[in-house]
N, C-alpha and C. Protein backbone atom coordinates (compact mmCIF):
# COMPACT_ATOMS: atom_id res chain seq x y z
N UNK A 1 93.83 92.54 67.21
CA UNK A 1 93.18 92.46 68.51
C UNK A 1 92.98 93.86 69.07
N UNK A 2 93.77 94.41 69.14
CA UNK A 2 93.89 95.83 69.82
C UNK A 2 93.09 96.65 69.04
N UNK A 3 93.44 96.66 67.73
CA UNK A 3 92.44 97.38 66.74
C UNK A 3 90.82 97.30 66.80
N UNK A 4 90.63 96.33 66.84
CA UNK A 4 88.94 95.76 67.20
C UNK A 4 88.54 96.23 68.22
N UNK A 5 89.34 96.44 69.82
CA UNK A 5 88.86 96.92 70.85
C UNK A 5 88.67 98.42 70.32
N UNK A 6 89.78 99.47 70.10
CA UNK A 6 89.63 100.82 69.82
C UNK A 6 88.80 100.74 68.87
N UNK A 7 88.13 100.21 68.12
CA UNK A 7 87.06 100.51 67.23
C UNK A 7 86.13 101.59 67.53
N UNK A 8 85.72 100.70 68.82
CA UNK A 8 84.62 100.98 69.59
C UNK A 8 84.22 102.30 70.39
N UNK A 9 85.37 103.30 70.52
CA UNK A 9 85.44 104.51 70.68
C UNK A 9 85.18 105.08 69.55
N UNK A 10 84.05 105.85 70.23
CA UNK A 10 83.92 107.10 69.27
C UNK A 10 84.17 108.16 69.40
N UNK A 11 84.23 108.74 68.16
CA UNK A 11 85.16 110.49 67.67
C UNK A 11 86.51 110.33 67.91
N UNK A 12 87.77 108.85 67.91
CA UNK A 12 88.60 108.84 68.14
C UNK A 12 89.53 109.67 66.98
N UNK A 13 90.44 110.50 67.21
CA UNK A 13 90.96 110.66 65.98
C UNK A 13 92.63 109.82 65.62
N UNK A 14 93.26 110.21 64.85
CA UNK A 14 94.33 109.15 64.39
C UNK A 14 95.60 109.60 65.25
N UNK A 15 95.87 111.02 65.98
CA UNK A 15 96.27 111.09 67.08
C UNK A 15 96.38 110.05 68.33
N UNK A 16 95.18 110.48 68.89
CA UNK A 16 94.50 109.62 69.83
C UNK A 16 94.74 107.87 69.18
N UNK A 17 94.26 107.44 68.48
CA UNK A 17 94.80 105.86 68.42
C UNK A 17 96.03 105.63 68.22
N UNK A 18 97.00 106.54 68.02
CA UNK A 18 98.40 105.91 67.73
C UNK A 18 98.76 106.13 68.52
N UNK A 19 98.48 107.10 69.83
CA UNK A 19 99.29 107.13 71.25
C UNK A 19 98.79 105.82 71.95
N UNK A 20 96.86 105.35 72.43
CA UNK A 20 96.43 104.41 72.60
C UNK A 20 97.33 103.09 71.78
N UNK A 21 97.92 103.05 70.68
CA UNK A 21 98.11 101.51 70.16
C UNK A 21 99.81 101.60 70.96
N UNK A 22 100.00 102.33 71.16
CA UNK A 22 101.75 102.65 71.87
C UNK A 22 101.67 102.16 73.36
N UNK A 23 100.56 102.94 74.07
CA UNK A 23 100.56 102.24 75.48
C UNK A 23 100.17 100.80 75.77
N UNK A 24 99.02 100.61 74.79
CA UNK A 24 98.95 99.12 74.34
C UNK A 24 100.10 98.12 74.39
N UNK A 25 100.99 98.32 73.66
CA UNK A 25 101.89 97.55 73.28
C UNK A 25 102.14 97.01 74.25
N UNK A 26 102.88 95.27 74.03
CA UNK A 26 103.27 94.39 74.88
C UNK A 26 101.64 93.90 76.04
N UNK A 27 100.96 94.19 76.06
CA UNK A 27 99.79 93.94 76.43
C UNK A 27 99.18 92.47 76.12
N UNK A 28 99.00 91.60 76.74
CA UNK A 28 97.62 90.51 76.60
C UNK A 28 96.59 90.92 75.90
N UNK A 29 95.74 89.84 75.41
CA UNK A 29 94.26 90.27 75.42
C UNK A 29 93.19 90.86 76.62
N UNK A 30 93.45 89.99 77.56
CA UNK A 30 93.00 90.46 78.39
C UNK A 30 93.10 92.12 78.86
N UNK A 31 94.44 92.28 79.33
CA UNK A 31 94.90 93.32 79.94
C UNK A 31 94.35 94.24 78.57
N UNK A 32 94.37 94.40 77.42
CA UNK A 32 93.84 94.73 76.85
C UNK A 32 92.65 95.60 76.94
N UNK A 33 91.51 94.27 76.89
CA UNK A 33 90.47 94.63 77.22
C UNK A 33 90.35 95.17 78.61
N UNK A 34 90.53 94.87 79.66
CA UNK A 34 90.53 95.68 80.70
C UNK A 34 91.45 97.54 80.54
N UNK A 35 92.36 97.08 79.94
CA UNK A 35 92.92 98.91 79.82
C UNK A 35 91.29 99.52 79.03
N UNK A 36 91.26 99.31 77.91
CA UNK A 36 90.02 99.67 77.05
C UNK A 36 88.66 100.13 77.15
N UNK A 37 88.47 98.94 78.70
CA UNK A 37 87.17 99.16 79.65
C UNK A 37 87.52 100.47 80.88
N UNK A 38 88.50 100.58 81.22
CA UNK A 38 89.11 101.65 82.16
C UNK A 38 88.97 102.97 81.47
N UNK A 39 89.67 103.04 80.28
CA UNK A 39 89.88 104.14 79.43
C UNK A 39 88.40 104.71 78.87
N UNK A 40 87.87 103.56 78.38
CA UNK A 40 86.85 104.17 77.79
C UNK A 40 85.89 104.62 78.66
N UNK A 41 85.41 104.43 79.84
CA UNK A 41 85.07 105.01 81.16
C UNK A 41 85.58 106.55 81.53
N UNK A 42 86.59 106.62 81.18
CA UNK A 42 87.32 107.99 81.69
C UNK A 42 87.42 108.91 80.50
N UNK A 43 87.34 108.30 79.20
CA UNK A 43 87.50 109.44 77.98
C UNK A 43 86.76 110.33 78.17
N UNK A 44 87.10 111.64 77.33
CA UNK A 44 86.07 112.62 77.18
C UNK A 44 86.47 113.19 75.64
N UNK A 45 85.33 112.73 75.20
CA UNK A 45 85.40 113.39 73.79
C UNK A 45 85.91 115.23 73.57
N UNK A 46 86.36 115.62 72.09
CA UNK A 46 86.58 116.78 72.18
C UNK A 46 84.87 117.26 71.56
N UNK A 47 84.16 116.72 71.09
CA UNK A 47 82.72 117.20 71.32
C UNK A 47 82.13 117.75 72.70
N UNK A 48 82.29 116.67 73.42
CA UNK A 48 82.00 117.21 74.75
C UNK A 48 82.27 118.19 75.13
N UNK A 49 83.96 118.91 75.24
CA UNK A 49 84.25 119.56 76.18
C UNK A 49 83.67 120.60 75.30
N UNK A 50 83.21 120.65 73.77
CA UNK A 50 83.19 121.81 72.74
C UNK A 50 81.52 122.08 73.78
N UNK A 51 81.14 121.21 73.65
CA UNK A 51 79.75 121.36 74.28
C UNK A 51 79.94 122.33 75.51
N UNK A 52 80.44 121.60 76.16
CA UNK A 52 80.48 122.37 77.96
C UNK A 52 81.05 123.53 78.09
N UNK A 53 81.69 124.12 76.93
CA UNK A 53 82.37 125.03 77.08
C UNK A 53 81.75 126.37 76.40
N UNK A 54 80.57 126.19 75.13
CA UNK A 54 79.44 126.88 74.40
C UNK A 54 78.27 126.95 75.28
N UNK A 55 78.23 125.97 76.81
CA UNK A 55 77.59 126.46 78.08
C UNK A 55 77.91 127.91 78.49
N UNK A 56 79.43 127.79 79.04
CA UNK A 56 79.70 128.91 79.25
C UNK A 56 79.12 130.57 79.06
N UNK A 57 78.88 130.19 77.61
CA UNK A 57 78.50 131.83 77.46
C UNK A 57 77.35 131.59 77.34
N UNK A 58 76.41 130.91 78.58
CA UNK A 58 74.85 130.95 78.71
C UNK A 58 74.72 131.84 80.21
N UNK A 59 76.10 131.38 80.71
CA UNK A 59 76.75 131.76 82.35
C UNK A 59 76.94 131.33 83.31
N UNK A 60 76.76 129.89 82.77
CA UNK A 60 77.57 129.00 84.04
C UNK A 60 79.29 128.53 83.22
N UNK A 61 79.94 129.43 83.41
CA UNK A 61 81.40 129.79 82.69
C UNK A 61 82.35 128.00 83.88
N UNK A 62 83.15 127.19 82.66
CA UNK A 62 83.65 126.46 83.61
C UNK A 62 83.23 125.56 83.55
N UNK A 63 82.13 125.01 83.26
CA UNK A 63 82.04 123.58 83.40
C UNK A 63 83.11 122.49 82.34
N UNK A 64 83.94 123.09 81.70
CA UNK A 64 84.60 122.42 80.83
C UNK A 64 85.89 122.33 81.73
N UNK A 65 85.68 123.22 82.82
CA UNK A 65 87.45 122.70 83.31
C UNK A 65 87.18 121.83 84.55
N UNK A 66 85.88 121.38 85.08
CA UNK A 66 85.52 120.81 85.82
C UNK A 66 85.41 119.62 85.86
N UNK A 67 84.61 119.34 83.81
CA UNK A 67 85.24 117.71 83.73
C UNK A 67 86.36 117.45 83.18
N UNK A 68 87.13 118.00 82.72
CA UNK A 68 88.59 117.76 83.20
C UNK A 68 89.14 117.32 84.28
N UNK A 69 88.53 117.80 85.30
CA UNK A 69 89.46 117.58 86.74
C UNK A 69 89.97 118.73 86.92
N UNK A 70 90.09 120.22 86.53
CA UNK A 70 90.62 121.12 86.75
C UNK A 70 89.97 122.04 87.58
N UNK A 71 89.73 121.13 88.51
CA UNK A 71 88.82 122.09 89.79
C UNK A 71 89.02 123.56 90.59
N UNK A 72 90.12 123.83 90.46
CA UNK A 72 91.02 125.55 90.39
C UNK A 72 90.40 126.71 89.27
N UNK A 73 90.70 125.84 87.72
CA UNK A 73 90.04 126.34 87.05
C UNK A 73 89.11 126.88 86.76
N UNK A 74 88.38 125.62 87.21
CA UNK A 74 86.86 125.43 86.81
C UNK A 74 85.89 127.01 88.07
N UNK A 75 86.69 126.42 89.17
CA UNK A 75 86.23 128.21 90.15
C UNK A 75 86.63 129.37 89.44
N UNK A 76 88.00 129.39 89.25
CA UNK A 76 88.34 130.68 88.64
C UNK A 76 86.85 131.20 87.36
N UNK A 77 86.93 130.16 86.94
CA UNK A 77 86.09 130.81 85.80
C UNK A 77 84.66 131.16 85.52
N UNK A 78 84.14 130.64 86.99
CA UNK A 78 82.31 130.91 87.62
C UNK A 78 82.92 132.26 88.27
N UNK A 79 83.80 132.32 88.92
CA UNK A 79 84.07 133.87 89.44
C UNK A 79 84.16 134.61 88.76
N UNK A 80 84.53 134.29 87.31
CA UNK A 80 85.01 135.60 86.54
C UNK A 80 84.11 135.69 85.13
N UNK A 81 83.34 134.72 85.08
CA UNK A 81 82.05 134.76 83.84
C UNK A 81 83.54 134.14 82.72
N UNK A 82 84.05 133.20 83.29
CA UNK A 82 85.17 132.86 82.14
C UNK A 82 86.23 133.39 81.73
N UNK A 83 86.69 134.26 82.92
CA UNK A 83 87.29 135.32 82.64
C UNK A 83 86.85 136.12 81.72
N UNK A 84 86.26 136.98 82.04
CA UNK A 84 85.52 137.69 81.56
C UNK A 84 85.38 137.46 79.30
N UNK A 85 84.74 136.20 79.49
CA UNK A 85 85.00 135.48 78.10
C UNK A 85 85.78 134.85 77.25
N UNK A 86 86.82 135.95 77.70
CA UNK A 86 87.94 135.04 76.98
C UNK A 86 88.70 134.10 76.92
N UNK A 87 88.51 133.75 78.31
CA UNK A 87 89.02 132.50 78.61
C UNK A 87 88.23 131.22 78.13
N UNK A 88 87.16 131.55 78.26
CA UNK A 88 85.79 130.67 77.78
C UNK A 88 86.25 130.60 75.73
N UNK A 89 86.05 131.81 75.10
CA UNK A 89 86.86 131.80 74.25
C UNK A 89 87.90 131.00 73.42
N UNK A 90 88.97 130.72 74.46
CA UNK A 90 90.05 130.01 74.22
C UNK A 90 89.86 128.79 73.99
N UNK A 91 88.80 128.60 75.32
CA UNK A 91 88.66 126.87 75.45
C UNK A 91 87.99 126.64 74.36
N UNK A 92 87.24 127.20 73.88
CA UNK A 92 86.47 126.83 72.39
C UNK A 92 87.23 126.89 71.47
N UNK A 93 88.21 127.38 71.03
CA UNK A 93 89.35 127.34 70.50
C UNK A 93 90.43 125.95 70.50
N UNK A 94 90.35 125.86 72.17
CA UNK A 94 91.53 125.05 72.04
C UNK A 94 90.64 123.98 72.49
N UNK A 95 89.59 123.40 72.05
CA UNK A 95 88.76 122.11 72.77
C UNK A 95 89.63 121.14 72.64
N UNK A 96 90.08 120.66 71.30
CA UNK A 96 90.52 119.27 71.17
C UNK A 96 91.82 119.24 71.62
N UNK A 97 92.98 120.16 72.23
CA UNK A 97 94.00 120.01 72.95
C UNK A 97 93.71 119.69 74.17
N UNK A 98 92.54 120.51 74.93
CA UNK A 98 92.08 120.24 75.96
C UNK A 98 91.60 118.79 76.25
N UNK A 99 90.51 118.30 75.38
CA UNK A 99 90.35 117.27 75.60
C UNK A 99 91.79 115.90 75.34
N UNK A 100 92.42 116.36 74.85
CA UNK A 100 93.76 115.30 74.01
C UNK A 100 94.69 115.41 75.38
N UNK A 101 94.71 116.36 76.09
CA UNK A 101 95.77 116.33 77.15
C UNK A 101 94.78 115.37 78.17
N UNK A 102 93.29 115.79 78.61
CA UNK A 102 92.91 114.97 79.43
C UNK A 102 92.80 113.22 79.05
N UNK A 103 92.62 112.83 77.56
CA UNK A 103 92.64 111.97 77.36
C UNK A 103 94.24 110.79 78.00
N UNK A 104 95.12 111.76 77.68
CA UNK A 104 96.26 111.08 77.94
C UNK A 104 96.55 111.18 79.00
N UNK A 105 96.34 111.68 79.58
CA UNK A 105 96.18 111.14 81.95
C UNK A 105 95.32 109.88 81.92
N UNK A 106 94.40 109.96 81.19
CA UNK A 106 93.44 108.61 81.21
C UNK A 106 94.18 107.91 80.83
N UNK A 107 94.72 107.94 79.90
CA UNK A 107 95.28 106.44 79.17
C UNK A 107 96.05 106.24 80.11
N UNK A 108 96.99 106.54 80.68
CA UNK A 108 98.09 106.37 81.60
C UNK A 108 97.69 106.16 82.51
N UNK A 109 96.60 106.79 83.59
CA UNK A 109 95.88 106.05 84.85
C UNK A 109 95.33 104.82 84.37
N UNK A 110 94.86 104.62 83.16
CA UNK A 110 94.12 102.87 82.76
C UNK A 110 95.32 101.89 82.77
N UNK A 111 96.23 102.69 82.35
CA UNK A 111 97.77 101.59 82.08
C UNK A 111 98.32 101.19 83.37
N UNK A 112 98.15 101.93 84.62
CA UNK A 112 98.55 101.85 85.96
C UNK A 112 97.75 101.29 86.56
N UNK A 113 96.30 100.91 86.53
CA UNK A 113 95.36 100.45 86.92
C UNK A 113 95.57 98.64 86.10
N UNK A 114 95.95 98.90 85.12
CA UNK A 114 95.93 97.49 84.22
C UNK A 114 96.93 96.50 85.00
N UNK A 115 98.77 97.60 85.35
CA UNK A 115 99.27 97.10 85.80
C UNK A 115 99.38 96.80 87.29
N UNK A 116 98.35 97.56 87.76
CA UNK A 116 98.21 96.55 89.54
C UNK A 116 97.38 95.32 88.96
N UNK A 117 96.44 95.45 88.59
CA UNK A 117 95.70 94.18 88.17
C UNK A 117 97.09 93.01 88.02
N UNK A 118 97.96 93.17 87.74
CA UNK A 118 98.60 92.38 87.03
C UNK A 118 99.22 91.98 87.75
N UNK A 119 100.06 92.68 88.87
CA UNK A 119 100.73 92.40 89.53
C UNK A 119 99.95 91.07 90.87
């Protein structure tokens, strides 16, 4: 059951589904599908952020910490051309941590969201 729902994400890697099949656990179908519909709403691929972040050095530096939610960041780094690149740099470097940490606030806000539903 659970497997069939995560199908349906794409660019998931085997990381990412074995933390997803963990928060899962003990779950309904339902609640299931509702975590799944929450989550998959809020994911952000590590393509993406690779994308938003190869913006950067066009010179709008930052938009990768912006869809994150890292709105501190995301200024710091229009002020500073990305810190002056290298920070921009990094994030291209470190995309798929970046995206893997934001993924897992998602999963965990979908799991908290699943469980008011429930309550």
């Amino acid at each position: 059951m659970e497997k069939d729902l995560l199908i349906n994400l794409s660019g998931m890697n085997p990381e990412e589904y074995s933390y997803l099949q963990q928060v899962m656990t003990g779950m309904d179908e339902r609640q299931a599908q509702n975590f799944v519909m929450f989550y998959s709403g809020k994911r952000k691929s590590p393509q993406d952020i690779l994308l938003f972040t190869i913006v950067g050095f066009l010179g709008i530096a930052g938009i990768q910490r912006f869809v994150v939610g890292q709105m501190g960041m995301g200024i710091l780094y229009i002020l500073t051309m990305g810190l002056c690149f290298i920070g921009t740099i990094v994030d291209v470097i470190n995309h798929k941590s970046i995206a893997t940490d934001y993924n897992q606030k998602a999963a965990y806000e979908s799991l908290q969201m699943v469980k008011m539903m429930a309550a």
